[in-house]
C-alpha atoms as a PDB file:
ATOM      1  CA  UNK A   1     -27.018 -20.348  12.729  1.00  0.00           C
ATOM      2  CA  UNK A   2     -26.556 -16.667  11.688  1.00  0.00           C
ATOM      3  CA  UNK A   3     -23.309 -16.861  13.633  1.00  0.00           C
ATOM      4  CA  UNK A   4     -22.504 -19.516  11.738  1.00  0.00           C
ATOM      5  CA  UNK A   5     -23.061 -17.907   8.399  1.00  0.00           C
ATOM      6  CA  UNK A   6     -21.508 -14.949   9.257  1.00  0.00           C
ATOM      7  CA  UNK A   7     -18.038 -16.524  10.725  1.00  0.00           C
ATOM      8  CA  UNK A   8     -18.106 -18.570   6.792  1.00  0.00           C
ATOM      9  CA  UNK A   9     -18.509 -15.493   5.469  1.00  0.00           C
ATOM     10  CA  UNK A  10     -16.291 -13.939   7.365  1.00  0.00           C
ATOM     11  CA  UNK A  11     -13.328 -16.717   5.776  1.00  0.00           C
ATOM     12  CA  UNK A  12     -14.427 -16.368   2.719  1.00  0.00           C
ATOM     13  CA  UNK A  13     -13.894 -12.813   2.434  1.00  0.00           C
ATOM     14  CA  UNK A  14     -10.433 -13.022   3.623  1.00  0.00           C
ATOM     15  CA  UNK A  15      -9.547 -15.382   0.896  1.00  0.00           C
ATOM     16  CA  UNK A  16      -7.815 -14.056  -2.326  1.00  0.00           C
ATOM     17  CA  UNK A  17     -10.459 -13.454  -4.584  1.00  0.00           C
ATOM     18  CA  UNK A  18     -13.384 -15.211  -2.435  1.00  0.00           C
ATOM     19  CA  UNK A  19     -16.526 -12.698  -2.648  1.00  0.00           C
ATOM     20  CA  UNK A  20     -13.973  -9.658  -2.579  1.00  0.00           C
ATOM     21  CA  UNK A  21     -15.694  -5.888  -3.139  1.00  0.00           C
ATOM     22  CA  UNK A  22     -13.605  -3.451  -4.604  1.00  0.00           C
ATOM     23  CA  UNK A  23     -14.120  -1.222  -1.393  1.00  0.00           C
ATOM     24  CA  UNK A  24     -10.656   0.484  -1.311  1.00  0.00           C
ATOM     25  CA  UNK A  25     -10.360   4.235  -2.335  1.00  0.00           C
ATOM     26  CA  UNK A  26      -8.658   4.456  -5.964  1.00  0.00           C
ATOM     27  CA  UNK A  27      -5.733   6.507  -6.190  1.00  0.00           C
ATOM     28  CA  UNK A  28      -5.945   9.607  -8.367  1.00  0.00           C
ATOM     29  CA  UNK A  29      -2.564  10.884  -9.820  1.00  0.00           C
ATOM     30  CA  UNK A  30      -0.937  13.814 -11.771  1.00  0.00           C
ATOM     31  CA  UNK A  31       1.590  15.366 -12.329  1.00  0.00           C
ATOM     32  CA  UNK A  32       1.830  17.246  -8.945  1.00  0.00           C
ATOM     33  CA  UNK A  33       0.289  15.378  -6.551  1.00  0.00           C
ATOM     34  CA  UNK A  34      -1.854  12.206  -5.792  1.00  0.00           C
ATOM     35  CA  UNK A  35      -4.557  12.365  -3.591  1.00  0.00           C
ATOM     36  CA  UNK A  36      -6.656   8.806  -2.144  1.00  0.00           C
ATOM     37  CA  UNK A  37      -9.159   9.083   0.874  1.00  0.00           C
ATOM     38  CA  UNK A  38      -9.836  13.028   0.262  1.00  0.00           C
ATOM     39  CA  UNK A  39      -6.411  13.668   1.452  1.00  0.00           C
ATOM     40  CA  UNK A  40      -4.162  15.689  -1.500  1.00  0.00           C
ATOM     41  CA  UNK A  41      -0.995  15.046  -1.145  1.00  0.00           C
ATOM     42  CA  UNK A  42       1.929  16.691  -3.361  1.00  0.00           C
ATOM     43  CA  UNK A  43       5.074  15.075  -4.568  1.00  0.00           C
ATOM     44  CA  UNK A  44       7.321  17.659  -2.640  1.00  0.00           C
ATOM     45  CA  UNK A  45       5.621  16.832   0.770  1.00  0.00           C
ATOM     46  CA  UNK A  46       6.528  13.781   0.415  1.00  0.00           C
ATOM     47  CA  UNK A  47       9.653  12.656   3.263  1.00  0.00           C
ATOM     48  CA  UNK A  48       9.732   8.703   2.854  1.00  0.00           C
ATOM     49  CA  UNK A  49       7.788   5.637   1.157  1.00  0.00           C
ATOM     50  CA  UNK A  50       8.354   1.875   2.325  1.00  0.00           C
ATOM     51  CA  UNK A  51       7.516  -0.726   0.305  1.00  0.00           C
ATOM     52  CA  UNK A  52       6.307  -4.035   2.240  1.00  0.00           C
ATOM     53  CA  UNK A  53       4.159  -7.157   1.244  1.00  0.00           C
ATOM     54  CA  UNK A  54       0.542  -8.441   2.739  1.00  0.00           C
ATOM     55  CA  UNK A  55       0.846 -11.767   4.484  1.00  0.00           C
ATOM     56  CA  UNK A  56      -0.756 -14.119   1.895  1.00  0.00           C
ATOM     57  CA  UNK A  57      -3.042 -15.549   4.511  1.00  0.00           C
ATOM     58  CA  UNK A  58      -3.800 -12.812   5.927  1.00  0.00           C
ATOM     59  CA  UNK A  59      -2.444 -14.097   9.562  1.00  0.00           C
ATOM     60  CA  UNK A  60      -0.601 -11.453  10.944  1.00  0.00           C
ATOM     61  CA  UNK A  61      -3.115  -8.784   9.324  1.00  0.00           C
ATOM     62  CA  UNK A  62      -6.256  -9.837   9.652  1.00  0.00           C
ATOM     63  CA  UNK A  63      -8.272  -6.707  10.045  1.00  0.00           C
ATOM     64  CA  UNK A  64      -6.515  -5.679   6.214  1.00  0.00           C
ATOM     65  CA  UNK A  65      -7.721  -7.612   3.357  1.00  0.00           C
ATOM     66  CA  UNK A  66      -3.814  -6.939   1.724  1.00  0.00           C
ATOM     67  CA  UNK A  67      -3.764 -11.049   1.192  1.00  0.00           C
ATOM     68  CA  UNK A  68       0.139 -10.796  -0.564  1.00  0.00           C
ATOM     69  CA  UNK A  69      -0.309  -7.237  -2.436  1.00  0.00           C
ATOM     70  CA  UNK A  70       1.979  -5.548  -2.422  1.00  0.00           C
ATOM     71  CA  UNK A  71       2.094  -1.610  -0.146  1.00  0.00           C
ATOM     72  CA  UNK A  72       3.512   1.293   0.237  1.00  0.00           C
ATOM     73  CA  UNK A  73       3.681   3.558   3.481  1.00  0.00           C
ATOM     74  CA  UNK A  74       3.766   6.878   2.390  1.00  0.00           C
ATOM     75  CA  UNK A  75       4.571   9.216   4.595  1.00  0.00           C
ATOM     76  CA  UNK A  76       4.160  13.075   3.833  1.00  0.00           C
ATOM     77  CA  UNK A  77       4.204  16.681   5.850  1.00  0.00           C
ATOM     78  CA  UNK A  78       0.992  16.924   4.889  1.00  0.00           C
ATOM     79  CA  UNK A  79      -0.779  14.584   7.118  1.00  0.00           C
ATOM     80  CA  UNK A  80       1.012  12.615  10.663  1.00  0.00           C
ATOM     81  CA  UNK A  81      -0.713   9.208   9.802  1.00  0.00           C
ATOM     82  CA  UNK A  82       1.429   7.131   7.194  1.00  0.00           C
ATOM     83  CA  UNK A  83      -0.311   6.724   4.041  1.00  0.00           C
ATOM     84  CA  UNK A  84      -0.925   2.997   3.023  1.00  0.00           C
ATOM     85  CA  UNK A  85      -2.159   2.144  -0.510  1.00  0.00           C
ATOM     86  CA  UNK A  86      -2.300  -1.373  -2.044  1.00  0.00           C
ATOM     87  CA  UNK A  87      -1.557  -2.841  -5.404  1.00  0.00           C
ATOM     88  CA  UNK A  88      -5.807  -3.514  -5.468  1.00  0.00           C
ATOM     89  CA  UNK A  89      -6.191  -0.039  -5.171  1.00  0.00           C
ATOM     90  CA  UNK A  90      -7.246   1.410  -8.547  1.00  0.00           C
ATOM     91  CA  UNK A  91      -4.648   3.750  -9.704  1.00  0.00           C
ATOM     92  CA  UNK A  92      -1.595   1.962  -7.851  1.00  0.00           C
ATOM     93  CA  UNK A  93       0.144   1.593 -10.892  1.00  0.00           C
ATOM     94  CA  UNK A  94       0.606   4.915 -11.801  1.00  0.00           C
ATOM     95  CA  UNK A  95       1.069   6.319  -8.261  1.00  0.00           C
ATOM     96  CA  UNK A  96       4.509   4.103  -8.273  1.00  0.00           C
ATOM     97  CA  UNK A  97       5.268   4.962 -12.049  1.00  0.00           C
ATOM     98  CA  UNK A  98       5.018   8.915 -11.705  1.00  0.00           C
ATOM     99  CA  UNK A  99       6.700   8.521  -7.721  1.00  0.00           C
ATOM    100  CA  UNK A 100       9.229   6.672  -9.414  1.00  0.00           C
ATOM    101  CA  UNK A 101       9.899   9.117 -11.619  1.00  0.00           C
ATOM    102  CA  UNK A 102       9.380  11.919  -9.478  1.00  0.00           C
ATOM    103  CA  UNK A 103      11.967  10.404  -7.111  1.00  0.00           C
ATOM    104  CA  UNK A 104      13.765   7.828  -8.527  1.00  0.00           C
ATOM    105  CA  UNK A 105      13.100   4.096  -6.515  1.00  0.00           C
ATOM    106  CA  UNK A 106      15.814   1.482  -6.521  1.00  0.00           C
ATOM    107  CA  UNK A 107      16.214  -0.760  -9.441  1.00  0.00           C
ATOM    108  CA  UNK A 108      13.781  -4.008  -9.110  1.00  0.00           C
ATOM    109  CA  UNK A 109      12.963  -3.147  -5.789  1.00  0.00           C
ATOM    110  CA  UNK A 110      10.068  -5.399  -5.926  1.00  0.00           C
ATOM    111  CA  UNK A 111      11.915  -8.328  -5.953  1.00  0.00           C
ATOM    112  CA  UNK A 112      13.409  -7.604  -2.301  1.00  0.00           C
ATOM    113  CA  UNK A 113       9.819  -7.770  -1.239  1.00  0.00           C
ATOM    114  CA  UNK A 114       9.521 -11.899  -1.545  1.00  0.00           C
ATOM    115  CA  UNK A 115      11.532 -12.990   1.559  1.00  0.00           C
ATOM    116  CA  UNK A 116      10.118 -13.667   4.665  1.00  0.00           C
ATOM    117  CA  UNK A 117      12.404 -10.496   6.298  1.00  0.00           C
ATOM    118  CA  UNK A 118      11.929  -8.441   3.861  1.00  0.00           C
ATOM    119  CA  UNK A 119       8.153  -9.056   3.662  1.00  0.00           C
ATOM    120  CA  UNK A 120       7.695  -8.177   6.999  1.00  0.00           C
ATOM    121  CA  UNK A 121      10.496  -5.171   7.233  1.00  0.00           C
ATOM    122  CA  UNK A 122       9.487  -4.221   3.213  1.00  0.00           C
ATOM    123  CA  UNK A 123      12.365  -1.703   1.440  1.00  0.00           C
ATOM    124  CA  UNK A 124      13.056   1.725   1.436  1.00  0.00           C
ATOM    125  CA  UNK A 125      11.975   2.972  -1.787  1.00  0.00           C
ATOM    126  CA  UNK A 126      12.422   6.953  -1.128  1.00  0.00           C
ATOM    127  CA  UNK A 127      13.664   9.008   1.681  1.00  0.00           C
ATOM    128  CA  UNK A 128      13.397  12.815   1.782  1.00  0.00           C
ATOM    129  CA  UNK A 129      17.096  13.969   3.829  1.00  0.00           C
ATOM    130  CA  UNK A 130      17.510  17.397   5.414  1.00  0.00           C
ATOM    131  CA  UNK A 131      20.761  19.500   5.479  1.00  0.00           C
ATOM    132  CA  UNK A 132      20.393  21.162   8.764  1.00  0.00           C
END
Protein backbone atom coordinates (compact mmCIF):
# COMPACT_ATOMS: atom_id res chain seq x y z
CA UNK A 1 0.00 0.00 0.00
CA UNK A 2 2.81 2.49 0.84
CA UNK A 3 4.14 1.67 -2.61
CA UNK A 4 1.11 2.51 -3.81
CA UNK A 5 0.89 5.89 -2.21
CA UNK A 6 4.14 6.76 -2.95
CA UNK A 7 4.09 5.87 -6.94
CA UNK A 8 0.50 8.47 -6.77
CA UNK A 9 2.50 10.72 -5.25
CA UNK A 10 5.13 10.33 -7.21
CA UNK A 11 2.54 11.48 -10.52
CA UNK A 12 1.24 13.96 -8.84
CA UNK A 13 4.31 15.77 -8.24
CA UNK A 14 5.31 15.66 -11.76
CA UNK A 15 2.18 17.36 -12.80
CA UNK A 16 2.18 21.19 -13.45
CA UNK A 17 1.19 22.63 -10.39
CA UNK A 18 0.09 19.21 -8.55
CA UNK A 19 1.60 19.47 -4.82
CA UNK A 20 4.75 21.36 -6.33
CA UNK A 21 7.46 22.83 -3.50
CA UNK A 22 9.30 25.68 -4.48
CA UNK A 23 12.61 23.61 -3.92
CA UNK A 24 14.77 25.22 -6.68
CA UNK A 25 17.62 27.68 -5.67
CA UNK A 26 16.48 31.42 -6.55
CA UNK A 27 18.70 33.28 -8.64
CA UNK A 28 20.37 36.34 -7.14
CA UNK A 29 21.45 39.09 -9.67
CA UNK A 30 23.41 42.42 -9.98
CA UNK A 31 24.98 44.26 -11.80
CA UNK A 32 28.20 42.12 -12.08
CA UNK A 33 27.38 38.85 -11.61
CA UNK A 34 24.57 36.31 -10.67
CA UNK A 35 25.21 33.67 -8.49
CA UNK A 36 22.38 30.39 -7.83
CA UNK A 37 23.53 27.14 -5.94
CA UNK A 38 26.56 29.03 -4.03
CA UNK A 39 28.30 29.25 -7.27
CA UNK A 40 29.13 33.27 -8.25
CA UNK A 41 29.32 33.63 -11.48
CA UNK A 42 30.28 37.06 -13.34
CA UNK A 43 28.91 38.39 -16.55
CA UNK A 44 32.46 38.39 -18.24
CA UNK A 45 32.98 34.59 -17.50
CA UNK A 46 30.33 33.96 -19.19
CA UNK A 47 31.23 31.95 -22.97
CA UNK A 48 27.62 30.77 -24.14
CA UNK A 49 23.82 30.47 -22.91
CA UNK A 50 21.18 28.13 -24.76
CA UNK A 51 17.84 28.62 -24.38
CA UNK A 52 15.62 25.28 -24.57
CA UNK A 53 12.05 24.29 -23.30
CA UNK A 54 10.94 21.43 -20.55
CA UNK A 55 8.90 18.68 -22.13
CA UNK A 56 5.37 19.55 -20.86
CA UNK A 57 4.89 16.04 -19.60
CA UNK A 58 7.78 15.66 -18.34
CA UNK A 59 8.57 12.38 -20.65
CA UNK A 60 11.85 12.76 -21.84
CA UNK A 61 12.96 14.49 -18.40
CA UNK A 62 11.61 12.87 -15.83
CA UNK A 63 14.14 13.18 -13.08
CA UNK A 64 13.61 17.43 -13.74
CA UNK A 65 10.40 18.81 -12.66
CA UNK A 66 10.97 21.64 -15.84
CA UNK A 67 7.16 20.49 -17.00
CA UNK A 68 7.31 23.26 -20.27
CA UNK A 69 9.47 26.17 -18.47
CA UNK A 70 11.37 27.49 -20.12
CA UNK A 71 15.86 27.09 -19.47
CA UNK A 72 18.82 28.31 -20.02
CA UNK A 73 22.30 26.43 -20.09
CA UNK A 74 24.71 28.71 -18.99
CA UNK A 75 27.90 27.95 -19.45
CA UNK A 76 30.83 30.02 -17.79
CA UNK A 77 34.90 29.69 -17.13
CA UNK A 78 34.08 29.69 -13.87
CA UNK A 79 32.73 26.31 -13.30
CA UNK A 80 32.96 22.96 -16.20
CA UNK A 81 29.28 21.87 -15.44
CA UNK A 82 26.69 23.95 -17.59
CA UNK A 83 24.57 26.03 -15.51
CA UNK A 84 20.75 25.27 -15.85
CA UNK A 85 18.16 27.65 -14.31
CA UNK A 86 14.38 27.56 -14.94
CA UNK A 87 11.71 30.12 -15.46
CA UNK A 88 10.30 28.68 -11.66
CA UNK A 89 13.39 29.68 -10.33
CA UNK A 90 12.91 32.88 -8.30
CA UNK A 91 14.90 35.57 -9.84
CA UNK A 92 14.76 34.14 -13.57
CA UNK A 93 13.38 37.15 -14.76
CA UNK A 94 15.94 39.39 -14.05
CA UNK A 95 18.86 36.99 -14.71
CA UNK A 96 17.57 37.13 -18.59
CA UNK A 97 16.74 40.98 -18.37
CA UNK A 98 20.29 42.17 -17.03
CA UNK A 99 22.07 39.03 -19.44
CA UNK A 100 20.16 40.51 -22.06
CA UNK A 101 21.41 43.59 -21.57
CA UNK A 102 24.73 42.68 -20.64
CA UNK A 103 24.97 40.77 -23.94
CA UNK A 104 22.42 41.52 -26.13
CA UNK A 105 19.97 38.10 -26.97
CA UNK A 106 18.19 37.86 -30.29
CA UNK A 107 14.99 39.64 -30.80
CA UNK A 108 11.86 37.36 -29.53
CA UNK A 109 13.97 34.57 -29.11
CA UNK A 110 11.41 32.95 -27.03
CA UNK A 111 9.19 32.36 -29.63
CA UNK A 112 11.76 29.90 -31.47
CA UNK A 113 11.43 27.86 -28.34
CA UNK A 114 7.65 26.41 -29.23
CA UNK A 115 8.49 23.86 -31.99
CA UNK A 116 9.05 20.48 -31.43
CA UNK A 117 12.98 20.97 -32.93
CA UNK A 118 13.57 23.77 -31.44
CA UNK A 119 12.24 22.60 -28.04
CA UNK A 120 14.44 19.90 -27.95
CA UNK A 121 17.69 21.70 -29.73
CA UNK A 122 16.49 25.28 -27.78
CA UNK A 123 18.41 28.66 -29.42
CA UNK A 124 21.52 30.22 -29.06
CA UNK A 125 20.93 33.20 -27.10
CA UNK A 126 24.78 34.33 -26.46
CA UNK A 127 28.08 33.05 -27.52
CA UNK A 128 31.39 34.39 -26.17
CA UNK A 129 34.02 34.14 -29.67
CA UNK A 130 37.80 34.23 -29.33
CA UNK A 131 40.27 35.95 -31.77
CA UNK A 132 43.14 33.64 -31.53
Amino acid sequence: MKALLDAIETRLLRRPGWLRTPSAPAILVSDTCFAVRGLVVPWEAISRIRAWRGDPLGATQPWRDYHGDICLDIAADVDVRIITVSESQRGFDNLVAMADRKMTFPLGWWDHLDGPATRRQGTLLFERFTHG
